[in-house]
Protein backbone atom coordinates (compact mmCIF):
# COMPACT_ATOMS: atom_id res chain seq x y z
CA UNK A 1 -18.95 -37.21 11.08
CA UNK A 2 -21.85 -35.33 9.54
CA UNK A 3 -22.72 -32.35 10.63
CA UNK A 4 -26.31 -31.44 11.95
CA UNK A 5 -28.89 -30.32 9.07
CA UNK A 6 -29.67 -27.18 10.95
CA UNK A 7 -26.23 -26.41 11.23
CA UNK A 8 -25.55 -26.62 7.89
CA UNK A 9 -28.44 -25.09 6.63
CA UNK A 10 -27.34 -21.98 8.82
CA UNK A 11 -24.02 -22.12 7.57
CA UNK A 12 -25.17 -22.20 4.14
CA UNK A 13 -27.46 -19.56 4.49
CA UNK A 14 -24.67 -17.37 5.75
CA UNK A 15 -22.56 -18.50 3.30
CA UNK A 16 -25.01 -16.98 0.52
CA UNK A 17 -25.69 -13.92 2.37
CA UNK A 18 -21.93 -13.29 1.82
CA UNK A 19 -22.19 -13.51 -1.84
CA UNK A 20 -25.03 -11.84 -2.54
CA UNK A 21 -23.61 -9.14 -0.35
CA UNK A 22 -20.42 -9.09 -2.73
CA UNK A 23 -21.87 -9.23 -5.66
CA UNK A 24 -22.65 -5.54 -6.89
CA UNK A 25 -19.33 -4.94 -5.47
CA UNK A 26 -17.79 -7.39 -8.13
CA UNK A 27 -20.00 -6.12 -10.89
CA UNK A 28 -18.84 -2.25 -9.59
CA UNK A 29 -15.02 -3.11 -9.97
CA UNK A 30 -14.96 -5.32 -12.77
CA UNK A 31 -12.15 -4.34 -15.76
CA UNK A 32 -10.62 -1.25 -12.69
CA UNK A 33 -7.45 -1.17 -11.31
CA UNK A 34 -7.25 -1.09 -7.70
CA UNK A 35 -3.84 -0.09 -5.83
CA UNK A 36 -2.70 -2.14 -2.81
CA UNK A 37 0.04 -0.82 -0.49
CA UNK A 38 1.06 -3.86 1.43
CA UNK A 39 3.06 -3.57 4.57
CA UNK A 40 3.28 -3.63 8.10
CA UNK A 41 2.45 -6.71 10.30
CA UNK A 42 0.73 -8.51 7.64
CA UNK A 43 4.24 -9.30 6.09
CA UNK A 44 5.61 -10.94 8.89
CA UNK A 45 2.83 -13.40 9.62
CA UNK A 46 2.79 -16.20 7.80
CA UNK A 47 -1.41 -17.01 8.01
CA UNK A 48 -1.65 -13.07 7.11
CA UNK A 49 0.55 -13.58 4.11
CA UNK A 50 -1.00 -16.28 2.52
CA UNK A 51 -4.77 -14.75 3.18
CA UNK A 52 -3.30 -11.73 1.34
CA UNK A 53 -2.07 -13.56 -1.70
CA UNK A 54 -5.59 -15.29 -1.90
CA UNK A 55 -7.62 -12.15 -1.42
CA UNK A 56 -5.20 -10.73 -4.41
CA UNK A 57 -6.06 -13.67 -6.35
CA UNK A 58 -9.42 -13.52 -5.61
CA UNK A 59 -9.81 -10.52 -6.99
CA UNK A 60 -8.09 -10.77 -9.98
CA UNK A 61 -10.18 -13.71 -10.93
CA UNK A 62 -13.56 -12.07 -10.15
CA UNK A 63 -12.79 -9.09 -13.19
CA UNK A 64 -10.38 -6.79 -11.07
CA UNK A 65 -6.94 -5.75 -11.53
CA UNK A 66 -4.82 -5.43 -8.39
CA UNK A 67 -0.86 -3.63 -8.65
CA UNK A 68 0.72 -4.64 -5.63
CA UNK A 69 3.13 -2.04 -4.15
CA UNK A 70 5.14 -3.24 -0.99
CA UNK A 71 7.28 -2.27 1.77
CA UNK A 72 9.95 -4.14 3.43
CA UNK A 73 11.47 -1.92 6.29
CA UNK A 74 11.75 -4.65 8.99
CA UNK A 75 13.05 -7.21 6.75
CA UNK A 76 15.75 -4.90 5.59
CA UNK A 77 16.52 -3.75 9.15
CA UNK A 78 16.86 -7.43 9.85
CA UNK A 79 19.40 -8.06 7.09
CA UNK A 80 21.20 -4.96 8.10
CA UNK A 81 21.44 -6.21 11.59
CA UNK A 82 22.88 -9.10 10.48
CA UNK A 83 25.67 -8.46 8.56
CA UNK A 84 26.86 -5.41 11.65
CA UNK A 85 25.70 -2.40 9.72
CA UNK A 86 24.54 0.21 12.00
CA UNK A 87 21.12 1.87 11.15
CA UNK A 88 20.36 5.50 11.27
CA UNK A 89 17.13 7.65 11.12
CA UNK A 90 16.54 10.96 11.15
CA UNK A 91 13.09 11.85 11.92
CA UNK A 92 12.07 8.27 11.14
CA UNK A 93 13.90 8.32 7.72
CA UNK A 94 16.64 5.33 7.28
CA UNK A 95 20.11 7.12 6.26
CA UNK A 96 20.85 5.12 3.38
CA UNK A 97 24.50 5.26 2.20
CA UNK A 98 25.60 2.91 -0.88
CA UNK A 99 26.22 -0.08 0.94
CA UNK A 100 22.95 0.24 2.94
CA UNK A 101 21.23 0.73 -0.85
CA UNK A 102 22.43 -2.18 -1.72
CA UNK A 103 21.18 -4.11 1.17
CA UNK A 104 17.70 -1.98 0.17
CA UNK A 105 17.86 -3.70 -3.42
CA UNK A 106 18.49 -6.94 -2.70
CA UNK A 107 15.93 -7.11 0.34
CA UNK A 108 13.07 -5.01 -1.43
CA UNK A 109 13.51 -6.25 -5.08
CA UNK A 110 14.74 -9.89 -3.93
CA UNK A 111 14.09 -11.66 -1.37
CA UNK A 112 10.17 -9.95 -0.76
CA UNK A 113 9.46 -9.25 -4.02
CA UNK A 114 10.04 -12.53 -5.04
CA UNK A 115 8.52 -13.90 -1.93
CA UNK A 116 5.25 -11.91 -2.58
CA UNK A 117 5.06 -13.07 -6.29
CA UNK A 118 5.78 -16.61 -5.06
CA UNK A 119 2.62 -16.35 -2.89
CA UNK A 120 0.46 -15.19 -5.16
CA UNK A 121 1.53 -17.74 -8.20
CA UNK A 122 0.78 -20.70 -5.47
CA UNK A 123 -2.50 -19.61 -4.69
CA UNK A 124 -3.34 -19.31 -8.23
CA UNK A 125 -2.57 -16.15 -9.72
CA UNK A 126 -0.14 -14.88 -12.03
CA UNK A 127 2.45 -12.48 -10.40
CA UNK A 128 5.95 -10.80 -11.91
CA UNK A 129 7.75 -9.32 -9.92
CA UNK A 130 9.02 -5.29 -11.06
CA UNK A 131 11.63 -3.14 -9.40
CA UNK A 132 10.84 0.73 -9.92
CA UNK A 133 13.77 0.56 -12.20
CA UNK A 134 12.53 -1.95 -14.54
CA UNK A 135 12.39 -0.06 -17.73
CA UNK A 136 12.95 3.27 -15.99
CA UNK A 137 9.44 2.77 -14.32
CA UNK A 138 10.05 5.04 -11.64
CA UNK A 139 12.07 8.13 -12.45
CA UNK A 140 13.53 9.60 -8.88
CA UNK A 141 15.27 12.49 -7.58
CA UNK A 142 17.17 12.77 -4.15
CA UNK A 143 15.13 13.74 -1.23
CA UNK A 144 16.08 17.13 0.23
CA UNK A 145 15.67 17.04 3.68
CA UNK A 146 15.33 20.52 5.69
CA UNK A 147 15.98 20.04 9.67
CA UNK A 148 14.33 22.79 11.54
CA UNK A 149 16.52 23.72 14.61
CA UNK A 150 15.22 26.56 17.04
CA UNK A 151 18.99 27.61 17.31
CA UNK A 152 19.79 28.05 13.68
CA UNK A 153 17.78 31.00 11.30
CA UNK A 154 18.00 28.92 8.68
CA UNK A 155 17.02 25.43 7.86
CA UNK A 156 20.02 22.72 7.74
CA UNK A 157 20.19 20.62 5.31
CA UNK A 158 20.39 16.96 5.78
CA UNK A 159 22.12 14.63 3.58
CA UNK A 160 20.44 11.63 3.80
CA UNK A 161 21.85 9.47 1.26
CA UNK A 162 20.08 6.96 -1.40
CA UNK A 163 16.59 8.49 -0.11
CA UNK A 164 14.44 9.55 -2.37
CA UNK A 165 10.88 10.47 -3.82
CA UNK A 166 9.00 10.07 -7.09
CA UNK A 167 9.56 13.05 -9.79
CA UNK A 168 7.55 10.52 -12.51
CA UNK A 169 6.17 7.05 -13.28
CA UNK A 170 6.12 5.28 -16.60
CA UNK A 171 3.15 2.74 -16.30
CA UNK A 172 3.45 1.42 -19.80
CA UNK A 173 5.24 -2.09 -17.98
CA UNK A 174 2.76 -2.20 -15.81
CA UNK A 175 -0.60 -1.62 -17.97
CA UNK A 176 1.50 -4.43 -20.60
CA UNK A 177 0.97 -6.79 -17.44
CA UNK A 178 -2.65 -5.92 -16.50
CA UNK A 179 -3.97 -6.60 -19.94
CA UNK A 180 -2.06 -9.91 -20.24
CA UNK A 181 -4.05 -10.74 -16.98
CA UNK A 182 -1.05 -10.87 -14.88
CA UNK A 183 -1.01 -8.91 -11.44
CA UNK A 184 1.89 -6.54 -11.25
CA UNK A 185 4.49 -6.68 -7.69
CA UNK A 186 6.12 -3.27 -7.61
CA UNK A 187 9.12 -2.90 -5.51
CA UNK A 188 9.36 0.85 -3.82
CA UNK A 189 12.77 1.57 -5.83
CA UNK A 190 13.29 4.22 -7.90
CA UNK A 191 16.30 5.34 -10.54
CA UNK A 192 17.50 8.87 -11.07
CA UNK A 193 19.02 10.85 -13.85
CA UNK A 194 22.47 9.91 -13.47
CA UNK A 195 21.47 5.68 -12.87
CA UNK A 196 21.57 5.74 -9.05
CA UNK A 197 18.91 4.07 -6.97
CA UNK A 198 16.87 5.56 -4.49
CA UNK A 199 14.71 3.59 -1.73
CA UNK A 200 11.19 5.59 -2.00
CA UNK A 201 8.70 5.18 0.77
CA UNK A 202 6.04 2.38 -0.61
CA UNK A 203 3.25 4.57 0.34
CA UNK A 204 3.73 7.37 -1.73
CA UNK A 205 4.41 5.19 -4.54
CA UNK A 206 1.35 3.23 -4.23
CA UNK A 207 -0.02 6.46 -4.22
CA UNK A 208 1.67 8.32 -7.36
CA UNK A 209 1.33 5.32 -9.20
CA UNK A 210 -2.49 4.99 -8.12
CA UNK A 211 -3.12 8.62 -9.36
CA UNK A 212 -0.88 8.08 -12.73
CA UNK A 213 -3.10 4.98 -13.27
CA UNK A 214 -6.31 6.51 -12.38
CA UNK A 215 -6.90 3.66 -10.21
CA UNK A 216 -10.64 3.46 -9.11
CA UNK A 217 -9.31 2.74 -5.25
CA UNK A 218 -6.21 2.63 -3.13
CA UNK A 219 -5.73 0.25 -0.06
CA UNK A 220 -3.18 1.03 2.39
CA UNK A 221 -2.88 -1.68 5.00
CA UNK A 222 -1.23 -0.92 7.75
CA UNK A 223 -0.79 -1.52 11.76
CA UNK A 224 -3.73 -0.13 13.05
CA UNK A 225 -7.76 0.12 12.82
CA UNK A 226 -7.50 2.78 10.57
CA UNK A 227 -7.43 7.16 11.17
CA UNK A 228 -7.91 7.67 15.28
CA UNK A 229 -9.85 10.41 16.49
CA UNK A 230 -8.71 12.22 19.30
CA UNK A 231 -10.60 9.53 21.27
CA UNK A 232 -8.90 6.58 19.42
CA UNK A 233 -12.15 5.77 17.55
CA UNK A 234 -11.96 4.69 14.38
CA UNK A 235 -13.02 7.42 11.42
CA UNK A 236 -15.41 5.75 9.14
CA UNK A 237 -15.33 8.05 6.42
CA UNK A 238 -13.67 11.36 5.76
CA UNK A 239 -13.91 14.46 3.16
CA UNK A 240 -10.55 15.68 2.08
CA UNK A 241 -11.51 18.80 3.58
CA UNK A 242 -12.39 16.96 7.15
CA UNK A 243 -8.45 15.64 6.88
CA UNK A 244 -7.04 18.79 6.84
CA UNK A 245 -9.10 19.81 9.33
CA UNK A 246 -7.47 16.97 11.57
CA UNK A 247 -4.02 17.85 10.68
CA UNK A 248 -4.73 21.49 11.43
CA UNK A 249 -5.80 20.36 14.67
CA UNK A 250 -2.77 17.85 15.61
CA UNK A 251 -5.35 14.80 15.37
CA UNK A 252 -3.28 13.35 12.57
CA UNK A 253 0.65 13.86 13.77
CA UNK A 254 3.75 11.82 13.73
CA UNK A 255 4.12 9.09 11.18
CA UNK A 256 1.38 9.09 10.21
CA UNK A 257 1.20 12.24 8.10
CA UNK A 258 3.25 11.18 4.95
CA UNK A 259 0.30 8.32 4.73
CA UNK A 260 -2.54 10.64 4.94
CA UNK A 261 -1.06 13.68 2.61
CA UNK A 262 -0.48 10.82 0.26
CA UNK A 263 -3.81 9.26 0.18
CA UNK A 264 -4.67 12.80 -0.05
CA UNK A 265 -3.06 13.57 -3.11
CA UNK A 266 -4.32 10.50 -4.77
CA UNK A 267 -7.98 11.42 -4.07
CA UNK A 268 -7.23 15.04 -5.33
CA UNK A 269 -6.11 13.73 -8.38
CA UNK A 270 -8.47 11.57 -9.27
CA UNK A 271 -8.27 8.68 -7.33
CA UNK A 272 -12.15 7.14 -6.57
CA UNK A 273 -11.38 6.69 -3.22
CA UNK A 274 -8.71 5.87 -0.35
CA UNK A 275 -9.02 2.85 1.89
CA UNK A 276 -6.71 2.81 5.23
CA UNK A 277 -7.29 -0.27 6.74
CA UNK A 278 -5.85 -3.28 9.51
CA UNK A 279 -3.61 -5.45 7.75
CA UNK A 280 -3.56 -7.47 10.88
CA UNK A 281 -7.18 -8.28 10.56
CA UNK A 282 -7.49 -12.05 8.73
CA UNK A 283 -8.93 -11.35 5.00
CA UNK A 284 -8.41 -7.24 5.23
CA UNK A 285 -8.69 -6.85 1.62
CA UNK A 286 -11.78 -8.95 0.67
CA UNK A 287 -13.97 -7.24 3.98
CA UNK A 288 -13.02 -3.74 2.51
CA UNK A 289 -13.61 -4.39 -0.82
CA UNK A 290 -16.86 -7.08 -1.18
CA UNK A 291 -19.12 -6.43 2.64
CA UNK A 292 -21.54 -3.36 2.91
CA UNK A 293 -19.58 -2.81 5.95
CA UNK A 294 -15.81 -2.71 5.04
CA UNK A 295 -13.41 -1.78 7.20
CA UNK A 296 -10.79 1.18 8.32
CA UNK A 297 -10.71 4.74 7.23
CA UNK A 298 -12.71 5.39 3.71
CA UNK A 299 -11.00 9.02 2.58
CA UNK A 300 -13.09 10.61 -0.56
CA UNK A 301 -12.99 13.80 -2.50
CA UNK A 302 -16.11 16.38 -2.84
CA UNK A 303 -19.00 13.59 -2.40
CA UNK A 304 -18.83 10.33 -0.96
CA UNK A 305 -19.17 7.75 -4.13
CA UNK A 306 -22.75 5.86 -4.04
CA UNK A 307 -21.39 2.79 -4.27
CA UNK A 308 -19.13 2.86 -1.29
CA UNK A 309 -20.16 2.90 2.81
């Protein structure tokens, strides 16, 4: 059945609304490198997942050049589940011994990289797949971590296993695949001096490797709106110098913190900007980069960039 004229006619007028809308947002971007930190829900929902590997395709194809860096926490809690290994944290951190690592490779650099890549190459892009150790991509060093105990004068230190954080990143793999138009999917695994893996937390590798790439923006999607206020409202747009204010203050707390002082980073060292938006919210990617409006938590430097909400 056809549909009314009107109806159309109103459809198609919103329809070019939207692309004029995006359009000096394509020409902005075109030929940068943009830094995506997928995780959260978004990965376990199968509409979600598909509208992210179209977004990512999307934007490839319109001039840009997306790096995918992803997570995988539930997943490899799942497999761990599974096969009767018990799971430990300490303060939030997953004690990974060498059988756990091993579950952390083959869950991270397997089955959801490939998965990821596989998504993308249906809906018409060109993925590869990359583990951080791929050509030494991502050099590592064991996390130290110092447990604070109001008993003890002194620190303890925590051994927390095949944990660990970035000490360098080699993009020359990864700028080889961005100029033969093919969209990098990084796996959060690292390699240390003496060859053992480490499990790095995806969003401070999005962010290193957003910085070492002088990536024009980073996207973090994650499981809520964006920053909260003390009020839960959502905060638009922040100065780096409003952030620390919000730490200072106990606004930002919790797990959130390793997110923030990572997008922070990234801004202070040259990153355009820092996006924190809802992963859960259908098409997350395209509505922050393309609308006027965008969504989530916009963090900038010294002066918010022209171009941007």
């Amino acid at each position: 059945m056809t549909a009314p004229a009107t109806q159309t006619h109103n459809n198609a007028g919103d329809i070019a609304r939207v692309l004029v809308e995006a359009l000096p947002y394509i020409r902005r971007f075109n030929g940068k490198t943009v830094v995506i930190k997928y995780g959260g829900n978004v990965m376990s929902d199968d509409y979600l997942k598909s509208g992210f590997a179209r977004d990512v395709v999307l934007m490839k194809l319109v001039g840009m050049n997306p790096v995918v860096v992803h997570g995988g926490g539930p997943q490899i809690a799942s497999l761990l589940e599974r096969i009767g290994k018990e799971t430990k944290f300490v303060e939030g951190m997953r004690v990974t011994d060498s059988e756990t690592m091993d579950v952390v490779e083959m869950v991270l650099g397997g089955l959801v990289n490939k998965e990821i890549v596989n998504l993308i190459n249906t809906h018409g892009g060109n993925a590869i797949g990359l583990s951080g150790k791929d050509g030494q991509m991502i050099r590592a060093r064991k996390l130290v971590f110092n447990m604070n105990k109001p008993e003890l004068e002194v620190s303890e230190i925590i051994d927390i296993g095949h944990v660990g954080e970035v000490e360098s990143i080699d993009t020359a793999v990864v700028e080889m695949l961005i100029n033969g138009d093919f969209i990098p999917v990084i796996a959060p695994i690292g390699v240390g001096e003496d060859g053992q893996s480490y499990n790095i937390n995806a969003d401070l590798v999005a962010a290193k490797l957003a910085q070492v790439l002088q990536a024009e923006k980073l996207i973090m999607l994650t499981n809520t709106p964006g920053l909260l206020d003390a009020n839960s409202n959502v905060l638009t747009g922040l100065q780096v110098a409003e952030v620390q204010r919000l730490i200072d203050n106990g606004v930002i707390h919790g797990g959130m913190l390793p997110k923030i002082n990572a997008a922070v980073d990234a801004v202070n060292a040259g990153v355009g900007s820092v996006q924190i938006i809802d992963g859960r919210v259908e098409h997350a990617v395209l509505l922050e980069v393309f609308t006027d409006q965008g969504i989530g938590t916009l963090i900038y430097r010294d002066k918010r960039p022209a171009h941007l909400r």
